[in-house]
C-alpha atoms as a PDB file:
ATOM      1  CA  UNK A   1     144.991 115.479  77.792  1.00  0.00           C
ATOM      2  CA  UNK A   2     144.092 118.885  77.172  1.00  0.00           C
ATOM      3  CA  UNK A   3     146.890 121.895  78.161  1.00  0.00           C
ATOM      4  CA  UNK A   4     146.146 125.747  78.781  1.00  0.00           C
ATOM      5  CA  UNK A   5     148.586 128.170  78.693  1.00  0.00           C
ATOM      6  CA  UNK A   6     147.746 131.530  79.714  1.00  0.00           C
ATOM      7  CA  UNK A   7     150.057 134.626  78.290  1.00  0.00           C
ATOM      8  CA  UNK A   8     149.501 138.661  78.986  1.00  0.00           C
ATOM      9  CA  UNK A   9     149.844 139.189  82.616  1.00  0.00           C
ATOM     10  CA  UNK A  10     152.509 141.349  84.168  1.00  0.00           C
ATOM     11  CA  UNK A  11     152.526 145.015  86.142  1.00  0.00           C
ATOM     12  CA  UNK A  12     150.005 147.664  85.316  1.00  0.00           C
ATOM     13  CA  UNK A  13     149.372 150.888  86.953  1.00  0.00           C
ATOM     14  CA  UNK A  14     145.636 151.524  88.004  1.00  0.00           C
ATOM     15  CA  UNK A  15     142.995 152.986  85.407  1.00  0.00           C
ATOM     16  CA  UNK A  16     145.259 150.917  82.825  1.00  0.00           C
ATOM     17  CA  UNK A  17     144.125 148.046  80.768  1.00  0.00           C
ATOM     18  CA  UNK A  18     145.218 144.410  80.170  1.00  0.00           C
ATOM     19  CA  UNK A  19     144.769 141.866  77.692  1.00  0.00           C
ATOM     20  CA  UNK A  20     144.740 137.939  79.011  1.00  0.00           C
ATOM     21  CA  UNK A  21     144.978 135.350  76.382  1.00  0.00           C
ATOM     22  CA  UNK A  22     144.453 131.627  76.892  1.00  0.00           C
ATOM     23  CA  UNK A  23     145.601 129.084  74.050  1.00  0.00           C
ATOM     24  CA  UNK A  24     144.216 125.569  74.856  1.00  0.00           C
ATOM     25  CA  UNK A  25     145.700 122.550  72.687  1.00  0.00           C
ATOM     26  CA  UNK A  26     145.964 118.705  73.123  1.00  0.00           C
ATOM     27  CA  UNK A  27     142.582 116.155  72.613  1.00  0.00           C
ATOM     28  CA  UNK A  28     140.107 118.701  72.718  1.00  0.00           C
ATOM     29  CA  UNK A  29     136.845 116.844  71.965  1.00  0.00           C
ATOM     30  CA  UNK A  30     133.238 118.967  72.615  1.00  0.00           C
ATOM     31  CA  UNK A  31     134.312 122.537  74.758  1.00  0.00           C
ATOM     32  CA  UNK A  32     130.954 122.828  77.327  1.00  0.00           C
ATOM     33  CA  UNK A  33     132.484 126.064  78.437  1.00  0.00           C
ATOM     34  CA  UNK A  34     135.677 127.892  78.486  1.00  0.00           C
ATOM     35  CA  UNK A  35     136.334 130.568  81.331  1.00  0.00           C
ATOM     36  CA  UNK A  36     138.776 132.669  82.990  1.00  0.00           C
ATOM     37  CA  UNK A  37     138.953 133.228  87.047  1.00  0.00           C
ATOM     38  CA  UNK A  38     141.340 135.307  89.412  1.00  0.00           C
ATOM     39  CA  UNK A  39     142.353 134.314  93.228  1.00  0.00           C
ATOM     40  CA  UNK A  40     143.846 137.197  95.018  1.00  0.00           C
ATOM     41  CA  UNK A  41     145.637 136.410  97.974  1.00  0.00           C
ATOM     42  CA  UNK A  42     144.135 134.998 100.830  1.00  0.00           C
ATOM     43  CA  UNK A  43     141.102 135.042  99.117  1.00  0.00           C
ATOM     44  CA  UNK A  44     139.121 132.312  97.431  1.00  0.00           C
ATOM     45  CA  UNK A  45     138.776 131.677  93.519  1.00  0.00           C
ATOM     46  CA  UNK A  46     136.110 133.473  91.698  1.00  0.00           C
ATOM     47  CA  UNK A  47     134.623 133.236  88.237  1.00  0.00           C
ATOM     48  CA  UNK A  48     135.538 135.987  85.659  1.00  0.00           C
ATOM     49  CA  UNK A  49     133.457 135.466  82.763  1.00  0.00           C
ATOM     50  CA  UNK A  50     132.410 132.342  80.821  1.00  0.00           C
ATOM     51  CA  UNK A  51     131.891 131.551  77.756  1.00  0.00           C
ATOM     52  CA  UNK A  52     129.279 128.380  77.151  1.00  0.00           C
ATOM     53  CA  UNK A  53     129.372 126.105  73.835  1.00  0.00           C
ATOM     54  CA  UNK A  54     126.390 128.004  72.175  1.00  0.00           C
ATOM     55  CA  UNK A  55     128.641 131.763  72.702  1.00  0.00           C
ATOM     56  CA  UNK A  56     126.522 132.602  75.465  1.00  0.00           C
ATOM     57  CA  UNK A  57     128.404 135.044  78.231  1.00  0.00           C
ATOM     58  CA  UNK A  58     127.941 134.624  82.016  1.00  0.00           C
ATOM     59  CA  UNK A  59     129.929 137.399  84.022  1.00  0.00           C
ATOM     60  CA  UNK A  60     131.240 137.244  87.640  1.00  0.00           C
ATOM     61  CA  UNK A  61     128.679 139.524  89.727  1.00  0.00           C
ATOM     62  CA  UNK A  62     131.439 141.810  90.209  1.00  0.00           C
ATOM     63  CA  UNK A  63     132.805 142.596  86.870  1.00  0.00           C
ATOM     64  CA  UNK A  64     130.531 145.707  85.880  1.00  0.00           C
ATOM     65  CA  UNK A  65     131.017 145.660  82.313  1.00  0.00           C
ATOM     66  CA  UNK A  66     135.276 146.673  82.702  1.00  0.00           C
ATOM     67  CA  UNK A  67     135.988 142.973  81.765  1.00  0.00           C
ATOM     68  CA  UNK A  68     135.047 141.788  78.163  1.00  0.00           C
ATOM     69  CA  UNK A  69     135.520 137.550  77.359  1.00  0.00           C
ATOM     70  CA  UNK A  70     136.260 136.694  73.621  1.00  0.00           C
ATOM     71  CA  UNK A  71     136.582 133.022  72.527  1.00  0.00           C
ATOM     72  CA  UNK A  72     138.572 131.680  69.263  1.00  0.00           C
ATOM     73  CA  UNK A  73     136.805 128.443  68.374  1.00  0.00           C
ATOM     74  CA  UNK A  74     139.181 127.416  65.191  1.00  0.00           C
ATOM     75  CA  UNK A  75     142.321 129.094  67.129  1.00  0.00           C
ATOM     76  CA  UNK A  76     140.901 127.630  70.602  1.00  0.00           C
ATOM     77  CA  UNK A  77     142.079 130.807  72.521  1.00  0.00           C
ATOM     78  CA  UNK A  78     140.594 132.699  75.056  1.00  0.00           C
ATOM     79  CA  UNK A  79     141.128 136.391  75.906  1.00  0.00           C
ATOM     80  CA  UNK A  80     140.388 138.417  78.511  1.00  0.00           C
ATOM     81  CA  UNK A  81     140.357 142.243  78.500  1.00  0.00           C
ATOM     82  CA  UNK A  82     140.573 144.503  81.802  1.00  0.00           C
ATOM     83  CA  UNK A  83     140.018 147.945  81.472  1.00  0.00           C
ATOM     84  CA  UNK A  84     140.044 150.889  84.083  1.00  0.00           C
ATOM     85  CA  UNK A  85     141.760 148.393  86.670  1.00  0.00           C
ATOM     86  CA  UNK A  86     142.174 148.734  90.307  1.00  0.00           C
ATOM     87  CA  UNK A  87     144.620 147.210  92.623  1.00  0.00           C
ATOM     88  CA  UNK A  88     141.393 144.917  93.262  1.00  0.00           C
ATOM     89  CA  UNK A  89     142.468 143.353  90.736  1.00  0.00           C
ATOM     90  CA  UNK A  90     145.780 142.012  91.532  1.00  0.00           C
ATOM     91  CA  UNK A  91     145.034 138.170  91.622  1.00  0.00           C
ATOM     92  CA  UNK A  92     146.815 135.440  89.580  1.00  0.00           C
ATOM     93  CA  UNK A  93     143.990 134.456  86.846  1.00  0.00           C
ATOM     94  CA  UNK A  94     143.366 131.329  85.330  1.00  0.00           C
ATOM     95  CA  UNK A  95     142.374 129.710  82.338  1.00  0.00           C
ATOM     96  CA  UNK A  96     139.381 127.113  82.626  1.00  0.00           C
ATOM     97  CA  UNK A  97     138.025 124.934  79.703  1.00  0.00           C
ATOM     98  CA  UNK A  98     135.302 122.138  80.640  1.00  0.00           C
ATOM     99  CA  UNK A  99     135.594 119.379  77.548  1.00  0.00           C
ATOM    100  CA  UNK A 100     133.389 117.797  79.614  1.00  0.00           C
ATOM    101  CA  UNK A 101     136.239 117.134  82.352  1.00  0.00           C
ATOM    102  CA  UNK A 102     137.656 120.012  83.716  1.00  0.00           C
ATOM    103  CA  UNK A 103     141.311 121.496  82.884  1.00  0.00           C
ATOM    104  CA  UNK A 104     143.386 124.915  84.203  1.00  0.00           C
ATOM    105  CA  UNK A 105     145.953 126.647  83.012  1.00  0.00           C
ATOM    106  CA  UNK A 106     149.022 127.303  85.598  1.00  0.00           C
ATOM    107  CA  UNK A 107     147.518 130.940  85.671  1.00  0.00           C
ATOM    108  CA  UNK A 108     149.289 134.248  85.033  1.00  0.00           C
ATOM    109  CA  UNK A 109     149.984 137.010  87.679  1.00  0.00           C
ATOM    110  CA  UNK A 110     148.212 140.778  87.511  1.00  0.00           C
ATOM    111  CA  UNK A 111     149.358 143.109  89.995  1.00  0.00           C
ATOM    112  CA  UNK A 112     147.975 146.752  89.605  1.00  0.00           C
ATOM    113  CA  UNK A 113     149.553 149.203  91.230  1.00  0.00           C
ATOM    114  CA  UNK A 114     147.806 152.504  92.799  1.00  0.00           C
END
């Protein structure tokens, strides 16, 4: 089994910045892809940013360069950085790592505040 736990979320005001990490241990064989996404409430789930076994990047089609994806391949971490936030961006986000099967993290909570 493989477990994610995801660290860094918590209250920030908007125009601040946040750093997400993600550490991912257990029987990790090949990592396809590792990724974070949000939900907000009442909304559904949505892809952040990804990060696919050869280092290439694929970005949400709303992220506009404010979010930047960083992947730790002897450390297998994760980390997501928000900057210039908006209280869009409240949503719980989650860690996702595809190993080929797929496994989340329990997700950590960003609210921004206006």
């Amino acid at each position: 089994q493989v477990q994610l736990v995801e660290s860094g979320g918590g209250l920030v005001q908007a125009g601040g910045s946040l750093t997400l990490s993600c550490v991912a241990s257990g029987r990790i064989s090949r990592v396809a892809a590792m990724a974070w996404y949000r939900q907000a409430p009442g909304k559904q789930r949505e892809e952040v940013a990804r990060v696919f076994y050869n280092g290439r990047i694929r970005h949400g089609d709303f992220v506009r360069g404010r979010f930047t994806i960083d992947r730790d391949k002897d450390k297998n971490t994760l980390t997501l950085q928000i900057n210039n936030m908006t209280p869009e961006d409240t949503a719980v986000y989650y860690c996702y790592l595809a190993s080929p099967a797929n496994f989340w993290g329990q997700g950590t909570q960003v609210t921004v505040s206006a």
